[in-house]
Protein backbone atom coordinates (compact mmCIF):
# COMPACT_ATOMS: atom_id res chain seq x y z
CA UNK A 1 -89.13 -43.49 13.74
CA UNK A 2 -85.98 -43.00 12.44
CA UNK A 3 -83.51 -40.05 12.93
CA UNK A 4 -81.37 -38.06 10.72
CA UNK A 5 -78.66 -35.60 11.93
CA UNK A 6 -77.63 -33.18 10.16
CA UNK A 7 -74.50 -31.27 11.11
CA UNK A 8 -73.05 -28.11 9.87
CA UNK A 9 -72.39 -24.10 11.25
CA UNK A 10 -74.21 -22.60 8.36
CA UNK A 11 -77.57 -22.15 10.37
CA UNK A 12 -79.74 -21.01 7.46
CA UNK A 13 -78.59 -23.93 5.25
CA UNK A 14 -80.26 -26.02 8.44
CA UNK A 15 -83.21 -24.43 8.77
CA UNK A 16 -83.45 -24.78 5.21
CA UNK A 17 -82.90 -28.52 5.07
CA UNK A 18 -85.32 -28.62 7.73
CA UNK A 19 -88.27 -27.06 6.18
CA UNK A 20 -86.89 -29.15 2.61
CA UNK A 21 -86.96 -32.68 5.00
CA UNK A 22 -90.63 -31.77 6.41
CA UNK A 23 -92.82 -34.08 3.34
CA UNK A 24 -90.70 -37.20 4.59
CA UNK A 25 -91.45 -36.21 7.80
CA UNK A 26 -93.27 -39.54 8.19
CA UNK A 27 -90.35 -41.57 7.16
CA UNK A 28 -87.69 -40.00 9.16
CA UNK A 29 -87.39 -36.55 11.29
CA UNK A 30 -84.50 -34.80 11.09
CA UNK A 31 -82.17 -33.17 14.05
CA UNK A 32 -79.72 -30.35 13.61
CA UNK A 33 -76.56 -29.31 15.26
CA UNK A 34 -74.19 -26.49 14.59
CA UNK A 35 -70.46 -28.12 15.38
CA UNK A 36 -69.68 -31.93 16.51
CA UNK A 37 -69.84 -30.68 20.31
CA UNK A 38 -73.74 -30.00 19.63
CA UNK A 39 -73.46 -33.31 17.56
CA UNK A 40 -71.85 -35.60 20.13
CA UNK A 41 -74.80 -34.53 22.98
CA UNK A 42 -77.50 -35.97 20.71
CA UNK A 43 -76.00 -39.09 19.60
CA UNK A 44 -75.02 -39.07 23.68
CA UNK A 45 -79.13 -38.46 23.87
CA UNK A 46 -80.86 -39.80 21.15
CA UNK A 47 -80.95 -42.93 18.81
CA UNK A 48 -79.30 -41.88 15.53
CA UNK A 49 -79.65 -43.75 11.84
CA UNK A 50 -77.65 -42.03 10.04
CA UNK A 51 -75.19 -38.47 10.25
CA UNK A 52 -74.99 -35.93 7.67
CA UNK A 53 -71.88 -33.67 8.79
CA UNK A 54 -69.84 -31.25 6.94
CA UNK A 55 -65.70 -30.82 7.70
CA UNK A 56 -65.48 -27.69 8.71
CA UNK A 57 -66.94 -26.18 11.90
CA UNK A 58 -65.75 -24.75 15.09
CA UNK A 59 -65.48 -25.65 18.26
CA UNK A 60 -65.39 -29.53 17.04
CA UNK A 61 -64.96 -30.25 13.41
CA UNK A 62 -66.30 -33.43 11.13
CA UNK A 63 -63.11 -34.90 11.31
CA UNK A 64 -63.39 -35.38 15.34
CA UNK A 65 -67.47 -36.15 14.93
CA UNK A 66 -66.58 -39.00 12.88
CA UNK A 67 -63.99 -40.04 15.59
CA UNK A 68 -66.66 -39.96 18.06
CA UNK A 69 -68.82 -41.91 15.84
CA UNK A 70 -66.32 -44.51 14.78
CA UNK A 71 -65.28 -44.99 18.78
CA UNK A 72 -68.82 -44.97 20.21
CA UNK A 73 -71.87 -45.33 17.60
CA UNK A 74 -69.71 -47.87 15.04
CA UNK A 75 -73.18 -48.91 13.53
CA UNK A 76 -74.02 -45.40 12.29
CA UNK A 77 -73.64 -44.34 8.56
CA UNK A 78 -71.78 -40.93 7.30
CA UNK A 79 -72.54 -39.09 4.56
CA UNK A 80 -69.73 -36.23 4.40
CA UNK A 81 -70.46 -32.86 2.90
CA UNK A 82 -67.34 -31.29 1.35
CA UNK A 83 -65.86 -28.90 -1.48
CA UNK A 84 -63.05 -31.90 -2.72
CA UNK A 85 -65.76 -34.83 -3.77
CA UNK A 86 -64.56 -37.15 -6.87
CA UNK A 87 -66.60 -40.14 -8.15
CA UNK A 88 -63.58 -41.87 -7.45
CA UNK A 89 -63.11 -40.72 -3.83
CA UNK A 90 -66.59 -41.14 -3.54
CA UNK A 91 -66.84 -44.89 -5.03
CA UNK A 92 -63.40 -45.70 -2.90
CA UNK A 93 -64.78 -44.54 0.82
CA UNK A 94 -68.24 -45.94 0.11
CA UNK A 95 -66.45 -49.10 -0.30
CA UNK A 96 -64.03 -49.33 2.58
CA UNK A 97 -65.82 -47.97 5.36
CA UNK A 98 -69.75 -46.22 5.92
CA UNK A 99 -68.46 -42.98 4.73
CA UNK A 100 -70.72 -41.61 1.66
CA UNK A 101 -69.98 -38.04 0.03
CA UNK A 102 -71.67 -35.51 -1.16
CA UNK A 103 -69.97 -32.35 -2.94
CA UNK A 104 -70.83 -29.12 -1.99
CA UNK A 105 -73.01 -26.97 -2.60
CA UNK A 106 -75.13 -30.08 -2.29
CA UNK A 107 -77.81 -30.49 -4.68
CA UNK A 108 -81.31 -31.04 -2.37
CA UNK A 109 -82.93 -33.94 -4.30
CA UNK A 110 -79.63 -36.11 -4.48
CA UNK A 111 -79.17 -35.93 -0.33
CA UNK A 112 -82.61 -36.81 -0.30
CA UNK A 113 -82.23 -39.98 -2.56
CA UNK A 114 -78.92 -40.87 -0.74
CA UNK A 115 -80.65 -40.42 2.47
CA UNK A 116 -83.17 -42.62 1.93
CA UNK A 117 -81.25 -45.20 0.48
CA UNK A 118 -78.96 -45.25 3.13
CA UNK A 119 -81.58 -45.81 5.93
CA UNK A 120 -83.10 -48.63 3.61
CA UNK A 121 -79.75 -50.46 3.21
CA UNK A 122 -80.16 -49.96 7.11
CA UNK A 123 -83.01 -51.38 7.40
CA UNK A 124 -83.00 -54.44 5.56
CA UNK A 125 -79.66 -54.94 7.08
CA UNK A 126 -77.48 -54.21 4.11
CA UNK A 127 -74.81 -51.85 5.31
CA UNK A 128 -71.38 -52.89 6.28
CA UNK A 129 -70.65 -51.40 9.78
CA UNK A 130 -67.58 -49.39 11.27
CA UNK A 131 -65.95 -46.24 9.65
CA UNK A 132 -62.69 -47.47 8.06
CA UNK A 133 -59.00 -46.40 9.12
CA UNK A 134 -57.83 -46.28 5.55
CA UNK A 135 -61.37 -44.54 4.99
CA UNK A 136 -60.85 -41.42 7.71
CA UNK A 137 -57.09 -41.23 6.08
CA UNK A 138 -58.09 -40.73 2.66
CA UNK A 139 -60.42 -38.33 3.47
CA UNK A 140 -58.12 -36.10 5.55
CA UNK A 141 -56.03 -35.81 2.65
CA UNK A 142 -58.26 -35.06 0.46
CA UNK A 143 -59.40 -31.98 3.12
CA UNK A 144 -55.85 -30.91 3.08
CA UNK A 145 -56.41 -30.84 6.82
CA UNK A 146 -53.18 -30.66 9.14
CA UNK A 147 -53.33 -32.35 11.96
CA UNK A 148 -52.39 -35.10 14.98
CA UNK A 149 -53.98 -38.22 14.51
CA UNK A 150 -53.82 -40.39 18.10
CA UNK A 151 -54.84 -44.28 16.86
CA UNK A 152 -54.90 -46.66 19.86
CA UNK A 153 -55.48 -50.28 18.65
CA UNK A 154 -56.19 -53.50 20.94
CA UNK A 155 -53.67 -54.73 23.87
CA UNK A 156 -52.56 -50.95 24.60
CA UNK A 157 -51.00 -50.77 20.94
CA UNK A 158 -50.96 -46.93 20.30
CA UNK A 159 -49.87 -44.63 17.46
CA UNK A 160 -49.61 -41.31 16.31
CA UNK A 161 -49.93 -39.76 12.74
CA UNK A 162 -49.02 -36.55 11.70
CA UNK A 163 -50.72 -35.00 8.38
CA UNK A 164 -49.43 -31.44 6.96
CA UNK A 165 -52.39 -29.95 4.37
CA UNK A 166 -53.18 -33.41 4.05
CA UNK A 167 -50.21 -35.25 3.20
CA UNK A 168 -48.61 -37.95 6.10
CA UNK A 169 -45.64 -36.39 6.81
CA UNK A 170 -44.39 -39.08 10.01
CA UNK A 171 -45.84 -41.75 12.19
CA UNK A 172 -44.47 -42.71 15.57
CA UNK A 173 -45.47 -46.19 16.90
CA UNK A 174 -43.17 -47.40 20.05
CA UNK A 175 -40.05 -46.99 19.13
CA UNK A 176 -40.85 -46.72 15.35
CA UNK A 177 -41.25 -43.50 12.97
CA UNK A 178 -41.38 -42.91 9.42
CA UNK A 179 -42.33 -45.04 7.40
CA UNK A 180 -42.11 -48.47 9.29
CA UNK A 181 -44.36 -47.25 11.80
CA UNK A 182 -47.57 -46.10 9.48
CA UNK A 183 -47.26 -49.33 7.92
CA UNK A 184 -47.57 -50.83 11.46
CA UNK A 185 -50.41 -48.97 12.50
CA UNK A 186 -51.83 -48.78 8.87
CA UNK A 187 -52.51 -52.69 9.96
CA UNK A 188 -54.02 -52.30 13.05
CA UNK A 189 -57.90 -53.29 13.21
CA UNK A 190 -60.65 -52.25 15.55
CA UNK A 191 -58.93 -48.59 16.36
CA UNK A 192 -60.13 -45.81 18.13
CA UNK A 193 -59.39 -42.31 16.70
CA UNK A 194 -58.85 -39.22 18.65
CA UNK A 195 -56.75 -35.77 17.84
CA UNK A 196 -54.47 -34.46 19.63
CA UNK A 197 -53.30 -30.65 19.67
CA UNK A 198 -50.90 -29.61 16.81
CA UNK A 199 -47.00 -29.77 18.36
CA UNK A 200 -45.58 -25.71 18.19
CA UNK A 201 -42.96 -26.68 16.36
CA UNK A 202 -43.54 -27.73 13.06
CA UNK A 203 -42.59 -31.49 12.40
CA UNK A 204 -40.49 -32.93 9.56
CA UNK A 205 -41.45 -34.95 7.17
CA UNK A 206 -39.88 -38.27 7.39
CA UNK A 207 -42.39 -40.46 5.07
CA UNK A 208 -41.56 -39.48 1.51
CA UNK A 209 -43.98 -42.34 0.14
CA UNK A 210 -47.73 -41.43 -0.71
CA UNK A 211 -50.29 -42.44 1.53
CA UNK A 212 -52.13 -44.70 -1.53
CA UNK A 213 -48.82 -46.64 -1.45
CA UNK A 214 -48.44 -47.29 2.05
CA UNK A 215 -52.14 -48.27 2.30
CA UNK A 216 -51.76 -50.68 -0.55
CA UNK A 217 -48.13 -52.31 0.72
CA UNK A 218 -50.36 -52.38 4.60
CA UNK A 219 -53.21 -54.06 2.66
CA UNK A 220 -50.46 -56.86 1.29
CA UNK A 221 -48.67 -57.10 4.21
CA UNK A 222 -51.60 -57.43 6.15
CA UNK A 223 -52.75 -60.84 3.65
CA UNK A 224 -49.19 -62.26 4.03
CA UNK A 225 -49.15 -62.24 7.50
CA UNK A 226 -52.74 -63.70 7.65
CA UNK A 227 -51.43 -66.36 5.46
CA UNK A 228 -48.54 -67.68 7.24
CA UNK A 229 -50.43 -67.45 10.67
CA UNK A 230 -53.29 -69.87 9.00
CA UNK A 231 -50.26 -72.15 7.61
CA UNK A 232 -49.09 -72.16 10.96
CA UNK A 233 -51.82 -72.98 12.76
CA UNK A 234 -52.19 -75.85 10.28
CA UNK A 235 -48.99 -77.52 10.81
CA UNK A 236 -48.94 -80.84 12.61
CA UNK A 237 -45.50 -80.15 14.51
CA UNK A 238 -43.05 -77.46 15.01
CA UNK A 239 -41.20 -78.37 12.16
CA UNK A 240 -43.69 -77.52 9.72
CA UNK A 241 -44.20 -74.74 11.30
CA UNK A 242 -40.88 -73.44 11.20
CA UNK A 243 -40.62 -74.38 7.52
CA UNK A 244 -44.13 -72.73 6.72
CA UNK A 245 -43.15 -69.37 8.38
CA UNK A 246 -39.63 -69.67 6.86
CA UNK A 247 -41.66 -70.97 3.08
CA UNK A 248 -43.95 -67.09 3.36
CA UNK A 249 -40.67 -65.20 4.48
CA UNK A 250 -39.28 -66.05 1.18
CA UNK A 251 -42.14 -65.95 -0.69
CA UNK A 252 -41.62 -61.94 0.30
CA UNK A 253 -38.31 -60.89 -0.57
CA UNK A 254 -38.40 -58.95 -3.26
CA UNK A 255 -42.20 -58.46 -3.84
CA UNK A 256 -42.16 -55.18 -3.95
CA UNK A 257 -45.38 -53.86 -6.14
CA UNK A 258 -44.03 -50.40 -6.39
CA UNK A 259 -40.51 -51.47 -7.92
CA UNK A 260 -42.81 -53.65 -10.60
CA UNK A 261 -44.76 -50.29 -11.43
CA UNK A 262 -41.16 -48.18 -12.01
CA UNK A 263 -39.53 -51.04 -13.79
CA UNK A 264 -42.47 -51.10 -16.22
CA UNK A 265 -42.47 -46.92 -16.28
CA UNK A 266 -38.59 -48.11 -17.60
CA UNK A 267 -39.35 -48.74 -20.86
CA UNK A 268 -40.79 -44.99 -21.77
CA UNK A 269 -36.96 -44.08 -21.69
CA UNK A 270 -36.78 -45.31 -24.94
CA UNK A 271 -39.10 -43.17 -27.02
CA UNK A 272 -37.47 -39.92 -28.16
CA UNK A 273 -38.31 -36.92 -26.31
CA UNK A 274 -38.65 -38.69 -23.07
CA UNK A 275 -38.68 -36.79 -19.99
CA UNK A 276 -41.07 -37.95 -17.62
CA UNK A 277 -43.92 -40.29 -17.02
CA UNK A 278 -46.33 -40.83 -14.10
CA UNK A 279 -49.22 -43.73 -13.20
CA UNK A 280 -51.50 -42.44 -10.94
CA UNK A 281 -54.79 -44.01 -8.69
CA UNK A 282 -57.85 -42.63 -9.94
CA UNK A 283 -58.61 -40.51 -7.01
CA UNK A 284 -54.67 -38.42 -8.43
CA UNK A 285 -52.47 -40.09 -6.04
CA UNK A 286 -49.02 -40.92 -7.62
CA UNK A 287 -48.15 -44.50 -7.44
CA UNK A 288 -44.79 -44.34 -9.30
CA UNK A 289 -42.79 -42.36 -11.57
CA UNK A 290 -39.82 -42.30 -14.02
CA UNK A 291 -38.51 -38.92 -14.27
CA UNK A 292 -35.77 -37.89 -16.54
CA UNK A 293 -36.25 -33.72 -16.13
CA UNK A 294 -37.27 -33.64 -12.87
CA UNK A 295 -40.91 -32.36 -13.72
CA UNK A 296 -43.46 -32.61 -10.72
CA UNK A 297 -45.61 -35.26 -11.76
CA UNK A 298 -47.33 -35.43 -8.39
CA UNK A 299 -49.44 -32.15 -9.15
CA UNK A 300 -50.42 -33.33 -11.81
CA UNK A 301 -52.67 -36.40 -10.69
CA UNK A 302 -55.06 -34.49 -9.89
CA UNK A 303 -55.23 -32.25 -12.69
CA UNK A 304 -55.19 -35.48 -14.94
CA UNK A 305 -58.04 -37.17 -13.16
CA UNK A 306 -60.15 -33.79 -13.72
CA UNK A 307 -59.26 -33.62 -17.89
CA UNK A 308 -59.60 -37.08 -17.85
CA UNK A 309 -62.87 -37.08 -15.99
CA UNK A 310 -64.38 -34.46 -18.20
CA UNK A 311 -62.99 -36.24 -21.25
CA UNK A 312 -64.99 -39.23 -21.09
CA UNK A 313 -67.92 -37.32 -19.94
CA UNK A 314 -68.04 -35.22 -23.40
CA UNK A 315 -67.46 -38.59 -25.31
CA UNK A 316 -70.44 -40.27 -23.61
CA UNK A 317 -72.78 -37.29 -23.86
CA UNK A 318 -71.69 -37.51 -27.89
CA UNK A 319 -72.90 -41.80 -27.83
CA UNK A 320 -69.44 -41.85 -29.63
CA UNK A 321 -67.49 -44.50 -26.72
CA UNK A 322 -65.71 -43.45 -24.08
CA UNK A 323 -62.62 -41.31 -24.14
CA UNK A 324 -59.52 -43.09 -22.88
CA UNK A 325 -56.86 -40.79 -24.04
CA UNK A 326 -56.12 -36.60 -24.04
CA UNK A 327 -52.96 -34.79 -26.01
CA UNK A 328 -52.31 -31.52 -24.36
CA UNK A 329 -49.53 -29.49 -27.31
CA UNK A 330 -47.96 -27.22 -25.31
CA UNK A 331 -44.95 -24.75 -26.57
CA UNK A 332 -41.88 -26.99 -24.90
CA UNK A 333 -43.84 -29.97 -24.46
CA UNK A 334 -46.72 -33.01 -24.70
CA UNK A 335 -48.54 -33.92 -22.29
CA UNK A 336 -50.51 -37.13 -22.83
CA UNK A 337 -52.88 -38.63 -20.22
CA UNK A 338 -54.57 -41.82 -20.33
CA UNK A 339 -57.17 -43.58 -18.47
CA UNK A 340 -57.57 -47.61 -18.13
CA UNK A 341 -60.36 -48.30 -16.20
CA UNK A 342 -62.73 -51.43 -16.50
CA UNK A 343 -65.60 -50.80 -14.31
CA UNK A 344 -68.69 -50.26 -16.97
CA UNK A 345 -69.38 -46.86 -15.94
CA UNK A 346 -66.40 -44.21 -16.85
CA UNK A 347 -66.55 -42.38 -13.35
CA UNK A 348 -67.17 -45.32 -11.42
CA UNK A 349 -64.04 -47.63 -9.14
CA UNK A 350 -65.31 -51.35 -9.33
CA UNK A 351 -63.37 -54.10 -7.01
CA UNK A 352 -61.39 -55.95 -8.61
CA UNK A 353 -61.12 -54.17 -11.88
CA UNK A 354 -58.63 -51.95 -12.67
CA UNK A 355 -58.50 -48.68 -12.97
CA UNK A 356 -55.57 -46.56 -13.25
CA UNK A 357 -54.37 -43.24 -15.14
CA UNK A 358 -50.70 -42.70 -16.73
CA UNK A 359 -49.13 -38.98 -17.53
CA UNK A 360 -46.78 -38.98 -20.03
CA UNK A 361 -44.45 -35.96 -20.74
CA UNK A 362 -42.29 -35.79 -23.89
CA UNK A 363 -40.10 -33.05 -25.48
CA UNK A 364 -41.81 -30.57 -28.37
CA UNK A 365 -39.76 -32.44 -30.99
CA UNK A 366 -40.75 -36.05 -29.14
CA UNK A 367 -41.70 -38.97 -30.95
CA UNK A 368 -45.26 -38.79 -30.48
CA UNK A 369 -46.72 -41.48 -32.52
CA UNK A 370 -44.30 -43.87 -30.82
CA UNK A 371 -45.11 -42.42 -27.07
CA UNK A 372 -48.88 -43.05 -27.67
CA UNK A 373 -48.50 -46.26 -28.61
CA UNK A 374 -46.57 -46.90 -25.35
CA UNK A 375 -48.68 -45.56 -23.29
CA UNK A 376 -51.65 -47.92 -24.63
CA UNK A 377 -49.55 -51.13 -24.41
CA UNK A 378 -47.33 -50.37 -21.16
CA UNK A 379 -50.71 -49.25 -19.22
CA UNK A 380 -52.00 -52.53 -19.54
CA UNK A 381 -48.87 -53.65 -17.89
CA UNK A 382 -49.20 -51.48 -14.92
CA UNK A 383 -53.37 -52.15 -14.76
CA UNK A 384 -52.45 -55.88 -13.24
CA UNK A 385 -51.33 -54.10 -9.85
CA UNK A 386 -54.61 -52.55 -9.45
CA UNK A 387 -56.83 -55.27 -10.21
């Protein structure tokens, strides 16, 4: 028999899941716990398949289950409850760690469906195991949760990273902070997760770089270093090893992904009305920017994703193509957003395709013709770094 638990502090919306869950009864039976405290004593107790949890509880919340999990059960499947769920965010966890998500209030019949497709993936040994570092990151900020993050990594490597309503505001690794020390631990494989009580005093912020950056400059620095080790361990003497290591050390100088994105963002300066434009990840984290009149472009990811989002839904309920592109007229301004992404369905994040969204803000009097044709062209540019 297998077992689901299902974890959340709104007792009624158990015993109603319960009483739902009772005509599968005979393909799994379900357990229920209040907070992660009740949570961690059965999966102490009892052989769990899979864990249904919601964020936020007392005593222990989801975000320290799913440390508990990660550190102890690594085998065992998540599927997260919460009020922030994109397709995007959803697509993006299910693919780097065994986090699934479900958007709350959560519709009955699709937990049941992803429920039972998770245990089958289980069972025919299709699911990927261990609960992601980039994974738990992503979803803290998309929680807005502040807190300590403690990340201890093999040989006695340990780190610390501090999130303010969900942005990473420092890391401390050794004698590292900022920015040099998230990408350090960002790299780190096989960690354990734990929290540790919020400092009095509030910390500064002393990474000014957005956390979809960092992960994607760990991710690269991560494959160089992989590559020089293997041309090292390939060399036939220690000259060729010196000249290999010395051959990838040169190789990255100046390959710098970010500084590609704002050189291509460059080129908007010369449409009239410029003042500002924006590329985004699809899940509305802000990649890069070229900002004239100091607008806030970073709130507006989001927002974009969402019009965006609901764009392309309209134009696929009308059979008319999808959407790509929406012209907000405001009185002072334009605000054009535009979506590239490849994967062959509109809400969906497929590996290795791109998919990417651009704001563009230009004066009243802009040139707008001119500014959507740039847009079109220049995203095409920019969709090479997410591929």
């Amino acid at each position: 028999m297998k077992y689901v638990l299902i974890v959340d502090d709104e007792e009624q919306l158990l015993l109603t899941m319960q009483a739902g869950f009772e005509p599968y009864r005979e393909r799994f039976q379900v357990l229920t716990a209040r907070n992660g405290r009740e949570a961690t004593a059965l999966l102490s107790s009892t052989r769990i398949n899979l864990l249904v949890t919601d964020i936020k509880m007392p005593e222990m919340d989801g975000f320290e289950l799913l440390a508990f999990v990660k550190n102890n059960f690594p085998e065992i499947p998540a599927i997260v409850m919460t009020a922030f769920a994109t397709p995007e965010m959803e697509t993006q966890l299910a693919q780097s760690g065994l986090i699934r998500m479900l958007e709350k209030p959560v519709e009955f019949e699709e937990l049941v469906q992803l429920i039972l497709s998770v245990l089958e993936h289980d069972t025919t040994g299709g699911v990927v195991t261990g609960i992601s570092l980039p994974s738990f990151l992503q979803l803290i900020e998309m929680e807005r949760s502040t807190c300590l993050m403690d990340i201890k990594g093999p040989n006695g490597v340990q780190g610390l990273l501090y999130f303010n309503q969900g942005v990473l505001y420092d890391a401390v690794l050794g004698k590292l902070s900022g920015k040099e020390a998230a990408l350090k631990i960002l790299a780190l494989d096989d960690v354990k997760i734990s929290f540790r009580t919020l400092p009095t005093k509030k910390l500064k912020q002393r990474i000014d770089v957005h956390l979809m950056n960092l992960l994607m400059e760990s991710a690269r620095l991560k494959d160089e270093l992989a590559m020089a080790q293997n041309e090292q361990a390939g060399a036939d003497d220690p000259a060729a090893k010196k000249a290999a290591l010395n051959n990838d050390l040169m190789a990255t100088k100046g390959d710098d992904p970010m500084a590609d994105i704002k050189e291509v963002l460059e080129k908007f300066k010369t449409v009239d009305g410029f003042q500002a434009v924006g590329a985004f990840s699809p899940n509305g984290e802000m990649v890069a920017e070229c900002n004239s009149a100091g607008i806030n472009l970073a709130e507006l990811g989001a927002l974009a994703n969402d019009v965006l989002l609901k764009a392309q839904k309209t134009t696929e309920l009308m059979n008319v193509g999808r959407g790509q592109l929406v012209h907000v007229e405001a009185p002072k301004a334009h605000v054009i957003c535009r979506c590239l992404n490849e994967a062959t369905d509109f809400a969906a994040t497929s590996s290795g395709r791109a998919h990417v969204h651009m704001v563009l803000i230009l004066g009243k009097d802009g040139n707008l013709a001119m500014g959507k044709m740039k847009i079109s062209s220049l995203i095409q540019d920019v969709a090479e770094f997410f591929r």
